[in-house]
C-alpha atoms as a PDB file:
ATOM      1  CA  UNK A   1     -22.281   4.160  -6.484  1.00  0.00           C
ATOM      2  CA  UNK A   2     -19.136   4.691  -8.652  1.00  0.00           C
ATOM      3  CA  UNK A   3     -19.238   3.443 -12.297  1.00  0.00           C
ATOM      4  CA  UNK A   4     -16.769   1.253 -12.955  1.00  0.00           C
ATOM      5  CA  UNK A   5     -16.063  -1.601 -15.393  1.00  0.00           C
ATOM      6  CA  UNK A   6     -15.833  -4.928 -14.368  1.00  0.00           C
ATOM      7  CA  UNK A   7     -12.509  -5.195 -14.961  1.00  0.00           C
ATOM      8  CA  UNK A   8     -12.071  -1.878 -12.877  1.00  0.00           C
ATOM      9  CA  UNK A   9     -13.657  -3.706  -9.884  1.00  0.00           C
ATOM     10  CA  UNK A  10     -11.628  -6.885 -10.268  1.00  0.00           C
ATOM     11  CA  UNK A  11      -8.566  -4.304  -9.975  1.00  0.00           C
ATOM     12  CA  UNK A  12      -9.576  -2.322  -6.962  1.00  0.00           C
ATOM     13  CA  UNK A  13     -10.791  -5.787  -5.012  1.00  0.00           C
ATOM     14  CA  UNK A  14      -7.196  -7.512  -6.211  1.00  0.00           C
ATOM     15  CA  UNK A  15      -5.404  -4.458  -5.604  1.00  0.00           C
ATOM     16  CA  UNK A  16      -6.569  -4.015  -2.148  1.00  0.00           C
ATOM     17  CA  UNK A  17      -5.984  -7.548  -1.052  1.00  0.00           C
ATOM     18  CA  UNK A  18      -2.534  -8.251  -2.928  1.00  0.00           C
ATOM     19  CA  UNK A  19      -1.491  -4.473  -2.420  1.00  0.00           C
ATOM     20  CA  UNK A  20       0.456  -4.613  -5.732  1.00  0.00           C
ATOM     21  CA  UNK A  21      -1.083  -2.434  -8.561  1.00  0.00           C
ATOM     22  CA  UNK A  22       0.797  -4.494 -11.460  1.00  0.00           C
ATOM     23  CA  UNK A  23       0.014  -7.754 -10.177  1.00  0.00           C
ATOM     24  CA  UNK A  24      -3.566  -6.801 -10.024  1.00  0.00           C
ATOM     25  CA  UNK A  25      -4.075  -5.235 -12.979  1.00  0.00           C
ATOM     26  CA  UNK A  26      -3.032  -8.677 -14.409  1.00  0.00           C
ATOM     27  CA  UNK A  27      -5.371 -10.334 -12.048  1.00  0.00           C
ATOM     28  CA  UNK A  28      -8.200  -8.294 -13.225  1.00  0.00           C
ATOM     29  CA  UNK A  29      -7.383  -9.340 -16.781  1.00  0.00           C
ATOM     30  CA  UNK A  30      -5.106  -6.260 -18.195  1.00  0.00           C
ATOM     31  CA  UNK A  31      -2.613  -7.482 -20.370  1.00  0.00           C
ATOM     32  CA  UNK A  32       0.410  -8.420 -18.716  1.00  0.00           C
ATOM     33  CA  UNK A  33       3.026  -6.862 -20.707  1.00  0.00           C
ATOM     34  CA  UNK A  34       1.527  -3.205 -20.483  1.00  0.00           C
ATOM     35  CA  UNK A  35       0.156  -4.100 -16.268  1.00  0.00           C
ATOM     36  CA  UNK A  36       2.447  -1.355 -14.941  1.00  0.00           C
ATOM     37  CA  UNK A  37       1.322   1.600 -16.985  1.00  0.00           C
ATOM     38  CA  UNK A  38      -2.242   0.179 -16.669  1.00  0.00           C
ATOM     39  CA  UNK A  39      -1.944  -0.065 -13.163  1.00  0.00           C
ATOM     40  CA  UNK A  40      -0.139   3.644 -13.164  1.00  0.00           C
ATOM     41  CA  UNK A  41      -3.532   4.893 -15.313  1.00  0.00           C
ATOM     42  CA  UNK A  42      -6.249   3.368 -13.046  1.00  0.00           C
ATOM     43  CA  UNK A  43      -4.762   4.479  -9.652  1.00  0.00           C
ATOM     44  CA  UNK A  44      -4.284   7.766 -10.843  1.00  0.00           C
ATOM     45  CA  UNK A  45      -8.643   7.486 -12.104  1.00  0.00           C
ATOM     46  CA  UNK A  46     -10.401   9.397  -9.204  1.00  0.00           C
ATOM     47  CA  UNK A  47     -13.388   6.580  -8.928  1.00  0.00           C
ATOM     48  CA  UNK A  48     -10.802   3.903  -8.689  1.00  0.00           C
ATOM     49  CA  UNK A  49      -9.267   5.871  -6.083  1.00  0.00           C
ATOM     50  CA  UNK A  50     -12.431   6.294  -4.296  1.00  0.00           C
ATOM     51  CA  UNK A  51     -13.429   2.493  -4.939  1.00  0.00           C
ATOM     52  CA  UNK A  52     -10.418   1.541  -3.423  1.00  0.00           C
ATOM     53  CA  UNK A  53     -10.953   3.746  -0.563  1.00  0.00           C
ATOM     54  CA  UNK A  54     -14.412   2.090  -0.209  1.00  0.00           C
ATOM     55  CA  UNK A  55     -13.095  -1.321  -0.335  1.00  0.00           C
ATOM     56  CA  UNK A  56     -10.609  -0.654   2.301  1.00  0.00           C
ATOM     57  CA  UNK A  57     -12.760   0.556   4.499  1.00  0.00           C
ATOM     58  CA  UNK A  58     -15.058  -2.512   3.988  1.00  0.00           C
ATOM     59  CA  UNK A  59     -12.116  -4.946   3.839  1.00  0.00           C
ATOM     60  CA  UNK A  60     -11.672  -3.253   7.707  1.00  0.00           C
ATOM     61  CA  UNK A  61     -15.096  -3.425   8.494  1.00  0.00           C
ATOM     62  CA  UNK A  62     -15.729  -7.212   7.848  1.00  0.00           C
ATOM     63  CA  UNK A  63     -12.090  -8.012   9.563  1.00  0.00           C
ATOM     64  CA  UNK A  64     -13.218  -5.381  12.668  1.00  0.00           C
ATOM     65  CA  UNK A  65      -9.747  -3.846  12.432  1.00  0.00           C
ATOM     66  CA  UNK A  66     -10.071  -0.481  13.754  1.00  0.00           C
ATOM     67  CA  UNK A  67      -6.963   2.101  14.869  1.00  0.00           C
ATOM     68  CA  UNK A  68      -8.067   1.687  18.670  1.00  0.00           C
ATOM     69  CA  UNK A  69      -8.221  -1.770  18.173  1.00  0.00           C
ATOM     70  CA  UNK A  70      -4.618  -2.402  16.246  1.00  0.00           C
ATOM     71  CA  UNK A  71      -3.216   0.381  19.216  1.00  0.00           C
ATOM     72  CA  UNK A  72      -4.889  -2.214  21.998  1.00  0.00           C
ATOM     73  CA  UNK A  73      -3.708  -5.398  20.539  1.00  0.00           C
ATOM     74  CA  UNK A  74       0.086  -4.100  20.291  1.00  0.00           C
ATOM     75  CA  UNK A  75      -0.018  -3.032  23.921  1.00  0.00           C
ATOM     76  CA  UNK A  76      -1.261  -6.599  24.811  1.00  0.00           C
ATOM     77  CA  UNK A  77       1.845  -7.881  22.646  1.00  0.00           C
ATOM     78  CA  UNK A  78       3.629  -5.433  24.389  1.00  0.00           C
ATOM     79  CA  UNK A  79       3.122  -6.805  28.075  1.00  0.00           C
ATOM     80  CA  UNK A  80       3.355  -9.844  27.204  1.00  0.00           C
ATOM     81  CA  UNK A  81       6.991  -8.730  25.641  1.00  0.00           C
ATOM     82  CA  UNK A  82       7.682  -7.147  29.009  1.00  0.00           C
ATOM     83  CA  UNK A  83       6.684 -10.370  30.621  1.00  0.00           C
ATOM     84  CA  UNK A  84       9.094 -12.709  28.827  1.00  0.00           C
ATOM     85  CA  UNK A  85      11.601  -9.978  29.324  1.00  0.00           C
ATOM     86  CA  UNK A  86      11.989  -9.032  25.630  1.00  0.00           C
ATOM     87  CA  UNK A  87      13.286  -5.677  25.484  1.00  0.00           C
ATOM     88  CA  UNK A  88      13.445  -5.812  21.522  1.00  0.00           C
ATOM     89  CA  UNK A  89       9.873  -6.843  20.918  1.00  0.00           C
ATOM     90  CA  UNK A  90       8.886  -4.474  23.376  1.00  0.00           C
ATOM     91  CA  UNK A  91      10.893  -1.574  21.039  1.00  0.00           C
ATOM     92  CA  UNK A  92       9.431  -2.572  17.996  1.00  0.00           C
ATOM     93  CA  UNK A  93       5.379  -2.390  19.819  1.00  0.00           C
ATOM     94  CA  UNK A  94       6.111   0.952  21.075  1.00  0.00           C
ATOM     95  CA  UNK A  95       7.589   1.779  17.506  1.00  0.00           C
ATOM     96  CA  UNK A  96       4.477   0.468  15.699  1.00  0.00           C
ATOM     97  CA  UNK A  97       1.790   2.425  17.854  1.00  0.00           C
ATOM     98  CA  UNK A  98       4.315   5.644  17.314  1.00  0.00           C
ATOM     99  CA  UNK A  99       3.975   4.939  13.589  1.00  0.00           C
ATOM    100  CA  UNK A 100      -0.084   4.385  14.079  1.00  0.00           C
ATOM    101  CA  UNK A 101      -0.221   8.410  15.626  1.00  0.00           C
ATOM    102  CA  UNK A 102       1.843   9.890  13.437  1.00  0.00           C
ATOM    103  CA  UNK A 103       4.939  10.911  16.072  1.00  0.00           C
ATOM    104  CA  UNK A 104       7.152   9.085  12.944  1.00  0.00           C
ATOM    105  CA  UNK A 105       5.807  11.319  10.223  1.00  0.00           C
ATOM    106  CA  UNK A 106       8.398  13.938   9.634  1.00  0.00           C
ATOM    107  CA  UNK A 107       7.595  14.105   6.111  1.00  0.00           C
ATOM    108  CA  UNK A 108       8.622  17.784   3.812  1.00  0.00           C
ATOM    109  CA  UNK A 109       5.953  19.012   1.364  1.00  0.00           C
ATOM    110  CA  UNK A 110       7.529  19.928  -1.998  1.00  0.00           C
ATOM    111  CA  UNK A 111       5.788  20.659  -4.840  1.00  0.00           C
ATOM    112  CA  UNK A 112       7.910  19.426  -7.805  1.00  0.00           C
ATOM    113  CA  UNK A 113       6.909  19.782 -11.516  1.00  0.00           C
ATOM    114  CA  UNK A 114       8.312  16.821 -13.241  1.00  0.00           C
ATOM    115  CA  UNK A 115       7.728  16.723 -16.733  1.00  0.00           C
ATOM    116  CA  UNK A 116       6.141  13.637 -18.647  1.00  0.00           C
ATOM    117  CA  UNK A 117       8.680  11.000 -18.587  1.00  0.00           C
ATOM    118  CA  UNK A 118       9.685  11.495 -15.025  1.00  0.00           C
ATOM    119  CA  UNK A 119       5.963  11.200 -14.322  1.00  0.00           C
ATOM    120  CA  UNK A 120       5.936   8.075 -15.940  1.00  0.00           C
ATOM    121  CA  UNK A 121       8.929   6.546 -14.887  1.00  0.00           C
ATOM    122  CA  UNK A 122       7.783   7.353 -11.179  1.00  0.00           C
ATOM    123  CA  UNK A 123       4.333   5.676 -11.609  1.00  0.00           C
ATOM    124  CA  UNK A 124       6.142   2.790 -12.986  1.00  0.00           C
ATOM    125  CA  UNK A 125       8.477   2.426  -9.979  1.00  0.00           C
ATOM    126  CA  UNK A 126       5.455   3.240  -7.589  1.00  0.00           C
ATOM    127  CA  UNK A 127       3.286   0.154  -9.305  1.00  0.00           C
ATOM    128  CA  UNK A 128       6.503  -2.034  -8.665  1.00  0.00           C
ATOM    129  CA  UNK A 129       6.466  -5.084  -6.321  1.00  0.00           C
ATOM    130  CA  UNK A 130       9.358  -5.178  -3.683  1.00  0.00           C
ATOM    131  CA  UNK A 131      11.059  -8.114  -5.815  1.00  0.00           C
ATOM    132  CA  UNK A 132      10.777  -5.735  -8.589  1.00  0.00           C
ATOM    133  CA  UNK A 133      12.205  -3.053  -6.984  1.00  0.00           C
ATOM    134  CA  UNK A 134      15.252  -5.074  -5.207  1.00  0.00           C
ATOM    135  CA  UNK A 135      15.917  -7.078  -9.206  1.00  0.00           C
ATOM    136  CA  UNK A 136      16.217  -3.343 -10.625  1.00  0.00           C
ATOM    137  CA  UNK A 137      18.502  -1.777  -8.074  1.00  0.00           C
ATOM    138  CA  UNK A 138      20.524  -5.109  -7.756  1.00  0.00           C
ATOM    139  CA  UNK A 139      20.593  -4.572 -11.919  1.00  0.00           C
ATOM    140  CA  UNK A 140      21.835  -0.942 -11.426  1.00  0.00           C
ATOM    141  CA  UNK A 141      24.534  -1.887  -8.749  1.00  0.00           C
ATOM    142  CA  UNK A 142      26.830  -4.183 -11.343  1.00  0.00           C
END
């Protein structure tokens, strides 16, 4: 068993069920004007990474989502698409289960050495909500 505050396992259950590392570290009781760079710290923490890993797979376990499962339900949504005669819905099923097995991952590995503040300004943006994100572009855009 990892050892982990109590705080740390209010984060890792909030952060798995809100899937927003600021709004969880708040949650768990961080203080809200430092959340971001809190959150940043504890998902880069090894045992919160594995905790959250654990709780995941736990949080799947008790909902009995598996991959075959998801995969099985999206083809039923997918003849039942094909039934109405909705091409669209049928698109976006096919597109989903191509995401699930990786035929969408077309990802480039570079190794990049940014130095501290870019390190921190990118765990800042990656601990953002999407309202966050879309308030800071829309800020950079006028």
């Amino acid at each position: 068993m990892l050892k982990l505050s109590a705080r740390q396992q209010r984060f890792v259950k909030h952060y798995v069920r809100l899937g927003n590392a600021s709004q969880a570290a708040r949650e768990a009781g961080y203080a809200e004007t430092g959340a971001r760079v809190t959150a940043c710290r504890l998902l880069a923490n090894p045992n919160i990474q594995a905790a959250v890993s654990a709780e995941r797979r736990s949080y799947e376990q008790d909902l009995g989502i598996t991959r075959e499962r998801v995969i099985a339900e999206l083809r039923s949504a997918i003849d039942i698409a094909r039934t109405l005669g909705n091409a669209s819905a049928m698109v976006s099923g096919w597109r989903e289960i191509a995401k699930i097995c990786g035929y969408y991952d077309r990802r480039i590995e570079v190794s990049i050495h940014p130095n501290a503040a870019a390190q921190r300004l990118v765990c800042q943006l990656e601990t953002m909500s999407t309202d966050e994100l879309v308030k800071l572009a829309e800020s950079g855009t006028n």
